[in-house]
PDB file of N, CA and C in Angstrom:
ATOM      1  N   UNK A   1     111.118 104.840 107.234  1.00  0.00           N
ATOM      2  CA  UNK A   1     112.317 105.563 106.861  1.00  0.00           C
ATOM      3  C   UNK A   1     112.730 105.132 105.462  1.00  0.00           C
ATOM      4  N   UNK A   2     113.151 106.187 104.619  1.00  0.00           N
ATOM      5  CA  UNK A   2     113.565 105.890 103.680  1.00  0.00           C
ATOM      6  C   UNK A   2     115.024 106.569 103.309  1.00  0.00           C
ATOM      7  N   UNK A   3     115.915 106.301 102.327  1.00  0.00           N
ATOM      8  CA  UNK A   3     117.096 106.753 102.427  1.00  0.00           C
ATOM      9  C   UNK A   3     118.151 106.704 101.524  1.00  0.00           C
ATOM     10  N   UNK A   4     119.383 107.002 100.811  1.00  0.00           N
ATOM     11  CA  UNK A   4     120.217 107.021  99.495  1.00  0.00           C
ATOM     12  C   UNK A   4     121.746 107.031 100.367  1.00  0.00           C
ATOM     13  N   UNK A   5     122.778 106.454 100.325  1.00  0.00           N
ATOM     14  CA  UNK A   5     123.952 106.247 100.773  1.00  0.00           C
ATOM     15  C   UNK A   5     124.737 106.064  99.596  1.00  0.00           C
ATOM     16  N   UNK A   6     125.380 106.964  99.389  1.00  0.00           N
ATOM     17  CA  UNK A   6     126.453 106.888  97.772  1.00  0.00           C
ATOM     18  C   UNK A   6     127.617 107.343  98.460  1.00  0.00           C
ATOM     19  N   UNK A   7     128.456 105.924  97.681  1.00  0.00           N
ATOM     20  CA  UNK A   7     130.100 106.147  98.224  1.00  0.00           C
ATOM     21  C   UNK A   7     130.568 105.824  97.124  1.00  0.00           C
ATOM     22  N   UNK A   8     131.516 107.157  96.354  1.00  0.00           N
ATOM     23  CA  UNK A   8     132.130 106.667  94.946  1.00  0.00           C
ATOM     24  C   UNK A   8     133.774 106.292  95.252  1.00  0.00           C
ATOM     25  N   UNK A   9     134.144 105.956  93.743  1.00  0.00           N
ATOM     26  CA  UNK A   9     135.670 105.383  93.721  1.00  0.00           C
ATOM     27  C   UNK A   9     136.678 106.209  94.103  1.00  0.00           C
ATOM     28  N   UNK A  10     136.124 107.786  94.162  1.00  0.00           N
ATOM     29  CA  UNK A  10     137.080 108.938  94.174  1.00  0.00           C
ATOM     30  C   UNK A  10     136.880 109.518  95.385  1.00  0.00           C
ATOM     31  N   UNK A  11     135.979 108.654  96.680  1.00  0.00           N
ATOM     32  CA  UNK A  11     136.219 108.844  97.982  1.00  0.00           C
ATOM     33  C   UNK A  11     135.336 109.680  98.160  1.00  0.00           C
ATOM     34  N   UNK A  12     134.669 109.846  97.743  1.00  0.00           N
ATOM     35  CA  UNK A  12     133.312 111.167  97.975  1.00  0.00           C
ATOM     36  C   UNK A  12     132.149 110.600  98.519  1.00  0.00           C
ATOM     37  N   UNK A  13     131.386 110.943  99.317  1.00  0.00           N
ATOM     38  CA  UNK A  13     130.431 110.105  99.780  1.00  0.00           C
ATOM     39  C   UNK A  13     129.336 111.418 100.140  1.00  0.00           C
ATOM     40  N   UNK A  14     127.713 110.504 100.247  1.00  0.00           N
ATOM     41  CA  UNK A  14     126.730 111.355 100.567  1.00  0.00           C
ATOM     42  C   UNK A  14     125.574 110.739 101.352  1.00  0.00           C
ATOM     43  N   UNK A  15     124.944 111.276 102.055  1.00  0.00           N
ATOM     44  CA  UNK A  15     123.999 110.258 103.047  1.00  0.00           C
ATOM     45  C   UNK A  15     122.562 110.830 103.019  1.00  0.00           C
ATOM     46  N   UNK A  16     121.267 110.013 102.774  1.00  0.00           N
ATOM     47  CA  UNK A  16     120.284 110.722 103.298  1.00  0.00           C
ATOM     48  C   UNK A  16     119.802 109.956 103.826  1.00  0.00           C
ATOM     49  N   UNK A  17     118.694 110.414 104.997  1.00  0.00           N
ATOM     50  CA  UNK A  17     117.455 109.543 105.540  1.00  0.00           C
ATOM     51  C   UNK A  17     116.669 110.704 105.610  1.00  0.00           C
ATOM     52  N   UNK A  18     115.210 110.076 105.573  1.00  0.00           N
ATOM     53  CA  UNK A  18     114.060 110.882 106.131  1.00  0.00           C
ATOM     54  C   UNK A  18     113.020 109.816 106.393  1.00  0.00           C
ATOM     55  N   UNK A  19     112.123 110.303 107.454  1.00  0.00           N
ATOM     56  CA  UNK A  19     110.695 109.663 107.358  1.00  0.00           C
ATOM     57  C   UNK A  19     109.672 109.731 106.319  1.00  0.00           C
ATOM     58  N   UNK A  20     109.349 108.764 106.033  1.00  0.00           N
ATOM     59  CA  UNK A  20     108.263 108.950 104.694  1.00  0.00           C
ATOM     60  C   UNK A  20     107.282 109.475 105.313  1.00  0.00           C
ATOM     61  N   UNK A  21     106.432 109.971 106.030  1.00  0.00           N
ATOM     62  CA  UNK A  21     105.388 110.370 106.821  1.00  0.00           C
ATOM     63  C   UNK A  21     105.475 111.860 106.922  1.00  0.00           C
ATOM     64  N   UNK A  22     106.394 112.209 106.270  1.00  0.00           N
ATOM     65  CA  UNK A  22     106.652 113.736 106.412  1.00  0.00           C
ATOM     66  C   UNK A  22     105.478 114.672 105.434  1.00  0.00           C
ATOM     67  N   UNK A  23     104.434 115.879 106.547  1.00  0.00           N
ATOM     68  CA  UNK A  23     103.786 116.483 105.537  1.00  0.00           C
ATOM     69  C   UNK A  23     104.152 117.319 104.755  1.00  0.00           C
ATOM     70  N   UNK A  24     103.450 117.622 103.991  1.00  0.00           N
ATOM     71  CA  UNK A  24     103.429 118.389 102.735  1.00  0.00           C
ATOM     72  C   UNK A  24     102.707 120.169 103.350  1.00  0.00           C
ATOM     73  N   UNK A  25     103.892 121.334 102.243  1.00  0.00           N
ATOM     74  CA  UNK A  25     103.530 122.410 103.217  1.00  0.00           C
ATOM     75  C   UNK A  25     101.840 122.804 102.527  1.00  0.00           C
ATOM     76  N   UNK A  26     100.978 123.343 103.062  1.00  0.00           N
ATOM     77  CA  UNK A  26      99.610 123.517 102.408  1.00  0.00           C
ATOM     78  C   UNK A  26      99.668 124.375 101.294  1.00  0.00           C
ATOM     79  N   UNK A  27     100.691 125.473 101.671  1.00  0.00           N
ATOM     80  CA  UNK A  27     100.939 126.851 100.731  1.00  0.00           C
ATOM     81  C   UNK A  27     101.199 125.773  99.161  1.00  0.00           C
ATOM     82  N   UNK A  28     102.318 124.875  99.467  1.00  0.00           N
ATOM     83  CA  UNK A  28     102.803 124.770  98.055  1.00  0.00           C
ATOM     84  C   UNK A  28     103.981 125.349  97.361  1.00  0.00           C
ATOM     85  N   UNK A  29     104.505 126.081  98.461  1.00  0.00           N
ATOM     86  CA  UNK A  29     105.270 126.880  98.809  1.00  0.00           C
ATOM     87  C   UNK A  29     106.421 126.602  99.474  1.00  0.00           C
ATOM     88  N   UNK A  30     107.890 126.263  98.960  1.00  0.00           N
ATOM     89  CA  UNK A  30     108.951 125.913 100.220  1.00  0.00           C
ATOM     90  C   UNK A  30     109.297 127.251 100.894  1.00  0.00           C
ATOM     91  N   UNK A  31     109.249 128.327 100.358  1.00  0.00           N
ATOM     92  CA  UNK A  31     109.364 129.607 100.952  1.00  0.00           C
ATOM     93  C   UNK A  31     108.239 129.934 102.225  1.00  0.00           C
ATOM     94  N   UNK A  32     107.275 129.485 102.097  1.00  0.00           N
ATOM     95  CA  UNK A  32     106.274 129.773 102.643  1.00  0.00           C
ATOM     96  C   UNK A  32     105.201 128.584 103.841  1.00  0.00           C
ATOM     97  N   UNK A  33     106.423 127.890 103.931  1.00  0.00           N
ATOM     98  CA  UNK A  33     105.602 126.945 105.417  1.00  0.00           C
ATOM     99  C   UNK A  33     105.709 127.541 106.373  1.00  0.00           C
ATOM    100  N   UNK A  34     104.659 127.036 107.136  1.00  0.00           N
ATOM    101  CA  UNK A  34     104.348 127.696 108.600  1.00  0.00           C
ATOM    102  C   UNK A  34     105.830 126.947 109.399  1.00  0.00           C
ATOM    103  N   UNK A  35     105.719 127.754 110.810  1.00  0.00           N
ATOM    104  CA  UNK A  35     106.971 127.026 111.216  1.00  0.00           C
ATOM    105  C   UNK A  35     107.024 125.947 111.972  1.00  0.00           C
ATOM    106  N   UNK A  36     105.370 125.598 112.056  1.00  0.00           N
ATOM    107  CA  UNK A  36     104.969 123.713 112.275  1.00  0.00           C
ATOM    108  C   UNK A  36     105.575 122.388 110.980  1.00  0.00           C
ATOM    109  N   UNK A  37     105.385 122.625 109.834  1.00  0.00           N
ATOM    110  CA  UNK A  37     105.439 122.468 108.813  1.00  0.00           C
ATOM    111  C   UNK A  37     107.223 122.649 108.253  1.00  0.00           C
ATOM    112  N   UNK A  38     107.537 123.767 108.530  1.00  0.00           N
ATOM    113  CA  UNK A  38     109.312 123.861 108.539  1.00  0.00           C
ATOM    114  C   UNK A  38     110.106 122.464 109.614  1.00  0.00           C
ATOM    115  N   UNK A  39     109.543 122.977 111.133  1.00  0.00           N
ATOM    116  CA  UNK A  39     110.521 122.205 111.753  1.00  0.00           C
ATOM    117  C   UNK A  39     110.138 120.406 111.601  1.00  0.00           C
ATOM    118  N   UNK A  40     109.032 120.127 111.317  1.00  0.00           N
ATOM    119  CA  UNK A  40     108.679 118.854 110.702  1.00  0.00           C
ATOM    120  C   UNK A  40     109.246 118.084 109.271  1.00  0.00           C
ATOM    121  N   UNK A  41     109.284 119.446 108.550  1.00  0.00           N
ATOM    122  CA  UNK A  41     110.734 118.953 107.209  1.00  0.00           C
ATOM    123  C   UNK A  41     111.432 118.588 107.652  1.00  0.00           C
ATOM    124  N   UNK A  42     112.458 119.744 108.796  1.00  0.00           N
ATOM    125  CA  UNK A  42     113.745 119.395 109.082  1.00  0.00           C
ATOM    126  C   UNK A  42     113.903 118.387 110.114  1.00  0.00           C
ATOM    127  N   UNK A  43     113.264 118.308 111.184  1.00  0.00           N
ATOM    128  CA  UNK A  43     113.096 117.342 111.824  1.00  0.00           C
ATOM    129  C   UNK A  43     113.012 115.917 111.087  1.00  0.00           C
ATOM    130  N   UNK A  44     112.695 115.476 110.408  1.00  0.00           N
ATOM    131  CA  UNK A  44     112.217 114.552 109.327  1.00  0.00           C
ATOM    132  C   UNK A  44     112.957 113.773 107.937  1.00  0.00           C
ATOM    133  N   UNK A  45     114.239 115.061 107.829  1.00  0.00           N
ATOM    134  CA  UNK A  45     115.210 114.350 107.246  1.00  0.00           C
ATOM    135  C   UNK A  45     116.667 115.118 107.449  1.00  0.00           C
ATOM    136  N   UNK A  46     117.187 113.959 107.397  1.00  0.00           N
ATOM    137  CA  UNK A  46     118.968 114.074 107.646  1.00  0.00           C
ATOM    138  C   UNK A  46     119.713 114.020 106.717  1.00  0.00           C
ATOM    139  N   UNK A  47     120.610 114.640 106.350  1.00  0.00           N
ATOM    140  CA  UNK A  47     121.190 114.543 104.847  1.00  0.00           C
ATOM    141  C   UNK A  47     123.137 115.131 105.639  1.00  0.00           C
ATOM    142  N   UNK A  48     124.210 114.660 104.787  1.00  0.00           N
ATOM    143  CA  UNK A  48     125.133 115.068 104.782  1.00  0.00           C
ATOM    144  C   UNK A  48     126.209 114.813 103.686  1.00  0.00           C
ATOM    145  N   UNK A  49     127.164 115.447 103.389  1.00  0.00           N
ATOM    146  CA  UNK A  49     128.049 114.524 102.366  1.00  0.00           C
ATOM    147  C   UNK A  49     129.542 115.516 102.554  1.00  0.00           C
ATOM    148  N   UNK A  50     130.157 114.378 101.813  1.00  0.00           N
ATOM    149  CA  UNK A  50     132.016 114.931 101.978  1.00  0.00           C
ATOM    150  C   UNK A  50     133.097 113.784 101.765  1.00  0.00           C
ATOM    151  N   UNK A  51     134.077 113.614 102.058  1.00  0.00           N
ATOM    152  CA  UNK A  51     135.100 112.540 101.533  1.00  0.00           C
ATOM    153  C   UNK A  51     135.093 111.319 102.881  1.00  0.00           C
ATOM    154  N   UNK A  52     135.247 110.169 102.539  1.00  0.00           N
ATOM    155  CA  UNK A  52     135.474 109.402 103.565  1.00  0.00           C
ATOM    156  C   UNK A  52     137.157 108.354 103.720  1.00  0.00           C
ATOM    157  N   UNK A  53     137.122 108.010 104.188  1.00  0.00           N
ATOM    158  CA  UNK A  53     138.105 106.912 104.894  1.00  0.00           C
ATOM    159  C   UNK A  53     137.501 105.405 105.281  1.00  0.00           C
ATOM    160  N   UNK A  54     138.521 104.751 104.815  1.00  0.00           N
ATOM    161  CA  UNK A  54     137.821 103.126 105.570  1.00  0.00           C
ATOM    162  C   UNK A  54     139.101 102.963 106.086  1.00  0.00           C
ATOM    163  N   UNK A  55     139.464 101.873 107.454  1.00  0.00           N
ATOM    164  CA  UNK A  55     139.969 101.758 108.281  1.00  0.00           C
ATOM    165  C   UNK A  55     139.511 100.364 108.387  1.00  0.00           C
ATOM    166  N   UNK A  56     139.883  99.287 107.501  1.00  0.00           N
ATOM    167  CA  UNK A  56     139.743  97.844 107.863  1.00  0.00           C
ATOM    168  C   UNK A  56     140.382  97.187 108.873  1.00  0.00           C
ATOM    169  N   UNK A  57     141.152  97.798 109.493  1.00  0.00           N
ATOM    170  CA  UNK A  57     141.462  97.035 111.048  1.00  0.00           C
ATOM    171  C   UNK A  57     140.536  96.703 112.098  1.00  0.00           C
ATOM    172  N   UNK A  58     139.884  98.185 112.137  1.00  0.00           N
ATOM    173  CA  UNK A  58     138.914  98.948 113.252  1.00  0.00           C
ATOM    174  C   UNK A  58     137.433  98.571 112.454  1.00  0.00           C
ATOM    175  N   UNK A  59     136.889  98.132 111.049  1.00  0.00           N
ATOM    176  CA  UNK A  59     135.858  97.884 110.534  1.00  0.00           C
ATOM    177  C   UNK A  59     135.235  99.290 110.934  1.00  0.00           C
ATOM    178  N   UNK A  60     136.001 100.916 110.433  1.00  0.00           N
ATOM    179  CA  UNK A  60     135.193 101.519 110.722  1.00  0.00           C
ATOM    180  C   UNK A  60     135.005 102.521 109.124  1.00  0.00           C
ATOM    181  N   UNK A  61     134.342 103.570 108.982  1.00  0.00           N
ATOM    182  CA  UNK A  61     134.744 104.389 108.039  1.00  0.00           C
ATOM    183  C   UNK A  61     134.226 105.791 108.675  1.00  0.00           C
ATOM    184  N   UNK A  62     134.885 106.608 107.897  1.00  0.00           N
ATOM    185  CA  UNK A  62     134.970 107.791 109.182  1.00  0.00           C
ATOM    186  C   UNK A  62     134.353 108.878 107.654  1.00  0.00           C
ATOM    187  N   UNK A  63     133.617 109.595 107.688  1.00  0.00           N
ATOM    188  CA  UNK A  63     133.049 110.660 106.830  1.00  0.00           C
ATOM    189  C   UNK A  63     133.301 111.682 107.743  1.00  0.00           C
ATOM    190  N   UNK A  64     133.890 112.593 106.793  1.00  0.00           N
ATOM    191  CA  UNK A  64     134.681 113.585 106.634  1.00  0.00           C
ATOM    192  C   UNK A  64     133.741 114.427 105.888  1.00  0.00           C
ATOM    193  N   UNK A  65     132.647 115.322 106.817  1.00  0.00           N
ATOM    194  CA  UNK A  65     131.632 116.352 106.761  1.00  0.00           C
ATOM    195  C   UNK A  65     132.293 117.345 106.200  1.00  0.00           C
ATOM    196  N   UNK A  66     131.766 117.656 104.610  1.00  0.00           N
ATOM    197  CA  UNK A  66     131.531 119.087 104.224  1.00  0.00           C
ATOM    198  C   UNK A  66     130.294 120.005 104.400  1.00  0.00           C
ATOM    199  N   UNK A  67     129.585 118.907 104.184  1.00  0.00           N
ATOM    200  CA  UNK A  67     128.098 119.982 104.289  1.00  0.00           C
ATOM    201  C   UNK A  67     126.865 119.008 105.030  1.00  0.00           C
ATOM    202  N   UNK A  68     125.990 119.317 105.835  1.00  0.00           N
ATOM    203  CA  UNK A  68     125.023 118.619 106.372  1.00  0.00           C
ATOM    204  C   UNK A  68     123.946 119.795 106.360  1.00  0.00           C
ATOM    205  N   UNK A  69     123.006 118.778 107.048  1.00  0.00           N
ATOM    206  CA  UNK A  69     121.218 119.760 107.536  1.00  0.00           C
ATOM    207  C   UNK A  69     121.606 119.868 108.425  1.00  0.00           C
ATOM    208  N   UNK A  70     122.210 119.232 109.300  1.00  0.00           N
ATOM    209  CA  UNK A  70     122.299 119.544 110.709  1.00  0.00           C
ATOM    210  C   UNK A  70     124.095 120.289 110.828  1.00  0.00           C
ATOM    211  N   UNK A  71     124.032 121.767 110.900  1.00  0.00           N
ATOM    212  CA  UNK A  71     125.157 122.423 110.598  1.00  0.00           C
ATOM    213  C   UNK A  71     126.260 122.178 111.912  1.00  0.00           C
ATOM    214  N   UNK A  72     126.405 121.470 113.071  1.00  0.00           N
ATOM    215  CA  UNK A  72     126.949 121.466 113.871  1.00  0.00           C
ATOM    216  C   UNK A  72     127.902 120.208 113.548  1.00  0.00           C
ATOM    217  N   UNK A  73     127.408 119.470 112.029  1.00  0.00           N
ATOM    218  CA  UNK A  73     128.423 118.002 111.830  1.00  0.00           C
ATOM    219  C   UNK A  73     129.397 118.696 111.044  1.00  0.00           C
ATOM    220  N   UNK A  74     128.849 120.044 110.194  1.00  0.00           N
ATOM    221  CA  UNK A  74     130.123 120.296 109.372  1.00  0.00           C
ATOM    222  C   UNK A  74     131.523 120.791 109.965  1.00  0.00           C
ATOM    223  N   UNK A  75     132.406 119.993 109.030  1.00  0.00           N
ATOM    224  CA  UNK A  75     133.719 120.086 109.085  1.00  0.00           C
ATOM    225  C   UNK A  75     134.157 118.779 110.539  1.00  0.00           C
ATOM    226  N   UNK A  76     133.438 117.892 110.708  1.00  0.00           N
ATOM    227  CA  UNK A  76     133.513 117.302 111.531  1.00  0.00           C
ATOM    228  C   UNK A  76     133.421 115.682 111.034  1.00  0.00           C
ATOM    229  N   UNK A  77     134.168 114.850 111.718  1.00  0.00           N
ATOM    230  CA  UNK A  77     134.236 113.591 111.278  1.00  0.00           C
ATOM    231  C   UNK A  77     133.174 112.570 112.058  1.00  0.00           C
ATOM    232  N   UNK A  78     132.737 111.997 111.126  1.00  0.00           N
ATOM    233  CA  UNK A  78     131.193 111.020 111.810  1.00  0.00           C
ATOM    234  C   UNK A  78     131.689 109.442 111.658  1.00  0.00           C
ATOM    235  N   UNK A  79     132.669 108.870 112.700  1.00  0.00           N
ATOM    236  CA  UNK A  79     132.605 107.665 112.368  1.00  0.00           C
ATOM    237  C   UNK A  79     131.489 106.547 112.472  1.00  0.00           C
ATOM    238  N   UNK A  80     131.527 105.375 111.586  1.00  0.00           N
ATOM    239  CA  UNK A  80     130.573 104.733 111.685  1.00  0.00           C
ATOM    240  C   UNK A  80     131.688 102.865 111.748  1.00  0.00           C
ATOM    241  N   UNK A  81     130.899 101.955 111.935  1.00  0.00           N
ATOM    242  CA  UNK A  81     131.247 100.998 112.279  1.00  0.00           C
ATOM    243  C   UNK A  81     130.565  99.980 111.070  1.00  0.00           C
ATOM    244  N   UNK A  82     131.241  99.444 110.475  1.00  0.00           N
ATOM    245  CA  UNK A  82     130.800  98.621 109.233  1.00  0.00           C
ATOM    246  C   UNK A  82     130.868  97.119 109.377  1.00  0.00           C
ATOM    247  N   UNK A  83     129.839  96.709 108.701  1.00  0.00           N
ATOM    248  CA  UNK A  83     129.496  95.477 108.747  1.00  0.00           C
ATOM    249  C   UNK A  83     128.860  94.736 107.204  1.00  0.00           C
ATOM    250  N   UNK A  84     129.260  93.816 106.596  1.00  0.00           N
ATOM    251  CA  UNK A  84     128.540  93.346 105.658  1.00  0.00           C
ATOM    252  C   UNK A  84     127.787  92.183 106.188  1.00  0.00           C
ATOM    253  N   UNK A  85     126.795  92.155 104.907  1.00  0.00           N
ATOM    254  CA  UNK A  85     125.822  90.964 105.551  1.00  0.00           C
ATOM    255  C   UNK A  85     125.038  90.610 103.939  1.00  0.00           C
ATOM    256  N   UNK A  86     125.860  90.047 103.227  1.00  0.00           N
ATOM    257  CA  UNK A  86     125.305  89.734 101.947  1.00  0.00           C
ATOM    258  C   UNK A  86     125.463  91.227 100.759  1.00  0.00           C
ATOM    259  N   UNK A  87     124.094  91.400 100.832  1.00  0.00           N
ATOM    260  CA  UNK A  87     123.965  92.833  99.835  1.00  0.00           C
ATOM    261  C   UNK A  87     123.505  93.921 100.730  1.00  0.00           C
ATOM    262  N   UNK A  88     123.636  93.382 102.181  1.00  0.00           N
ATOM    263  CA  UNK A  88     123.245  94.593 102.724  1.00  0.00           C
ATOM    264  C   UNK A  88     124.819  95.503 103.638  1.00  0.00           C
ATOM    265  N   UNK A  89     124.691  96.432 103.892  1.00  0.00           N
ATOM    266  CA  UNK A  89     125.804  97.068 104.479  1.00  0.00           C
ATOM    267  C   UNK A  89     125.128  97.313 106.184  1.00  0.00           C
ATOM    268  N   UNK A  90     125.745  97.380 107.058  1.00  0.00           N
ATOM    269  CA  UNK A  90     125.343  97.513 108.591  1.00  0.00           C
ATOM    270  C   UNK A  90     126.096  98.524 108.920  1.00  0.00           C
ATOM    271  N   UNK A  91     125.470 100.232 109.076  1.00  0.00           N
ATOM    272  CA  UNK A  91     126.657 100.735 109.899  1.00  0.00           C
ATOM    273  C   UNK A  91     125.835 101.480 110.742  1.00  0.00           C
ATOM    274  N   UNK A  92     127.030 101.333 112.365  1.00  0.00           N
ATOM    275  CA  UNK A  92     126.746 101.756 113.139  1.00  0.00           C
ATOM    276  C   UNK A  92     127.571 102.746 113.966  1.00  0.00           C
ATOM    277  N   UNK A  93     126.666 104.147 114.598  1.00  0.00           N
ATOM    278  CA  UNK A  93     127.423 104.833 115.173  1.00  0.00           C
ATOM    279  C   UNK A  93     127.490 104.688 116.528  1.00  0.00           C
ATOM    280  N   UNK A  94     128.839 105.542 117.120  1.00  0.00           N
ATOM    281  CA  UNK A  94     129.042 106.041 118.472  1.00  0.00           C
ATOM    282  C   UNK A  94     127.685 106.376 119.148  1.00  0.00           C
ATOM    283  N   UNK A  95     127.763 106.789 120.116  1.00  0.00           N
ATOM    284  CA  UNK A  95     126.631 107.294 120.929  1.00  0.00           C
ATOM    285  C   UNK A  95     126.810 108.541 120.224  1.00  0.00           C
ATOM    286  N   UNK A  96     125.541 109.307 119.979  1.00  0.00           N
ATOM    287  CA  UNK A  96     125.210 110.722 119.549  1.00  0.00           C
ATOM    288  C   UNK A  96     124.175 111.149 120.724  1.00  0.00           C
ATOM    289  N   UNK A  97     124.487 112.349 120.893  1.00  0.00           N
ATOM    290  CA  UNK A  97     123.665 112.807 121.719  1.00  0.00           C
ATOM    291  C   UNK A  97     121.679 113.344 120.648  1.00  0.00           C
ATOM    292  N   UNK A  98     121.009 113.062 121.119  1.00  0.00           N
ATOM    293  CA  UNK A  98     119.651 113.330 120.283  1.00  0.00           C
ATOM    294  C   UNK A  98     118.771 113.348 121.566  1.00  0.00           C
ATOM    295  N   UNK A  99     117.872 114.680 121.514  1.00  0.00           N
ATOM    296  CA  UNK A  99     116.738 114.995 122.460  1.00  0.00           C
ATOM    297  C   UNK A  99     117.357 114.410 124.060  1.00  0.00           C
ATOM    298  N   UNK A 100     118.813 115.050 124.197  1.00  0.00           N
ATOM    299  CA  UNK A 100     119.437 115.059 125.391  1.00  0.00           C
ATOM    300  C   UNK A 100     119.766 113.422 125.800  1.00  0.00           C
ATOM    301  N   UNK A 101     119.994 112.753 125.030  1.00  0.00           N
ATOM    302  CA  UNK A 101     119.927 111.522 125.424  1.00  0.00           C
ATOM    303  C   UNK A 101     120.952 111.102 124.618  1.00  0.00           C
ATOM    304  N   UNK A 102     121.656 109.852 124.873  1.00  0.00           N
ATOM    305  CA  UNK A 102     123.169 109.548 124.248  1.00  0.00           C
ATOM    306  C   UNK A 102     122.035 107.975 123.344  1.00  0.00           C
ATOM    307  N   UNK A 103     122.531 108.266 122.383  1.00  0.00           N
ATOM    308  CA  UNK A 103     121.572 107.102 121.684  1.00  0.00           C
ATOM    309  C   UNK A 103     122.891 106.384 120.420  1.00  0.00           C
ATOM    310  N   UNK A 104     122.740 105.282 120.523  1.00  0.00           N
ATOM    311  CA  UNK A 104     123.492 104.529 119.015  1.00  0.00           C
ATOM    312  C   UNK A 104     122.313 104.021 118.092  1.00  0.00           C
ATOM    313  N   UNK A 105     122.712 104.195 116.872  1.00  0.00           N
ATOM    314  CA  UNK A 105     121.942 104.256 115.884  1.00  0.00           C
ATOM    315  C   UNK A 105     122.652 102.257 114.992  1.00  0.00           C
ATOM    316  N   UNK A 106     122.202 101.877 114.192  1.00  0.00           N
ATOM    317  CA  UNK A 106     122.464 101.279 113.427  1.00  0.00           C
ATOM    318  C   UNK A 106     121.325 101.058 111.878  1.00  0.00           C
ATOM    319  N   UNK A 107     122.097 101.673 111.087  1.00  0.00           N
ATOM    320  CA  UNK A 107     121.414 101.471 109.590  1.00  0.00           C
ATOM    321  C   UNK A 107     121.621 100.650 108.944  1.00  0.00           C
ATOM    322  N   UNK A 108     120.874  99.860 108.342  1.00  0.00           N
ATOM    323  CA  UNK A 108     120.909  98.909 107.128  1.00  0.00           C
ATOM    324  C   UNK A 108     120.585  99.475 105.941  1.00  0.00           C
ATOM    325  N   UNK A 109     121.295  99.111 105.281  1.00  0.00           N
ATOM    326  CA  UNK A 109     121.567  99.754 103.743  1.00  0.00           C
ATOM    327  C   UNK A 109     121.477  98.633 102.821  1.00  0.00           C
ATOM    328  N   UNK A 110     120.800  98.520 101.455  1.00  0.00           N
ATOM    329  CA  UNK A 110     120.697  97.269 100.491  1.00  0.00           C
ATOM    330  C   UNK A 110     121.041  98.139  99.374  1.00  0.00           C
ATOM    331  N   UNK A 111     121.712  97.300  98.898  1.00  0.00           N
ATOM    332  CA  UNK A 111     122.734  97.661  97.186  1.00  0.00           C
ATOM    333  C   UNK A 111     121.275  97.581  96.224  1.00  0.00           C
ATOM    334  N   UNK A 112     121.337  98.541  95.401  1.00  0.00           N
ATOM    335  CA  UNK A 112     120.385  98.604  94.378  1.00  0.00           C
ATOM    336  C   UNK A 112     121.117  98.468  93.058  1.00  0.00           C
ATOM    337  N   UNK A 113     122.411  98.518  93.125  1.00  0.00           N
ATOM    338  CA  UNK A 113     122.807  98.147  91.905  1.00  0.00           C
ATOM    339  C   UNK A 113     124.531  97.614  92.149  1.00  0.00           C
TER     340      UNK A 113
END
C-alpha cells in the first residue's frame, strides 16, 4: 500500500491509498479498460478530501467529505481516532462495513516533510 494524507492550516484535508500491485489497462487507454481492469483500478485505490475538525478531548478528527471514489462517503463525516508516535501519525477508524463484514482499519502515516 501506498498513500498521500495532506492536512493544511486552512482546515482542508485530502486522503489517498492504493495498492501498488494495481494493473495497468493494456489499451493504454483510461477510456478504454475492460471492466476487469476498471473494477481493479477502483477496487485498488481510495481517495477522498474536504474540511476537517480535531477534537483533542476524544483524540479524534472527524473529515468532513466533499468528494470521494467511493460516492456513498460524500457529504458525510469519517471520524478517525488519532495517535502520535514520533513522526508517525496512527489513525484509526470505527468499524466500516467492507465485503459485508464490519472491519476497523488503522493507518500509519510518516511526515515527509
Amino acid at each position: 500500500m501506498s498513500g498521500l494524507l495532506v492536512y493544511d492550516a486552512g482546515g482542508n484535508m485530502s486522503a489517498h491509498v492504493m495498492r501498488t500491485d494495481r494493473p495497468v489497462f493494456v489499451a493504454n487507454d483510461a477510456a478504454r479498460g475492460t471492466d476487469l481492469e476498471v473494477r481493479a483500478a477502483f477496487e485498488g485505490h481510495d481517495a477522498y478530501f474536504g474540511t476537517y475538525t480535531i477534537d483533542q478531548a476524544t483524540q479524534t478528527v472527524t473529515h468532513h467529505v466533499v468528494g470521494a471514489s467511493y460516492p456513498n462517503w460524500i457529504g458525510s463525516d469519517q471520524i478517525r481516532h488519532f495517535k502520535f508516535d514520533g513522526s508517525r501519525l496512527l489513525l484509526s477508524t470505527p468499524s466500516i462495513v467492507f465485503d459485508g463484514q464490519s472491519l476497523e482499519y488503522t493507518l500509519i502515516w510518516e511526515r515527509i516533510s
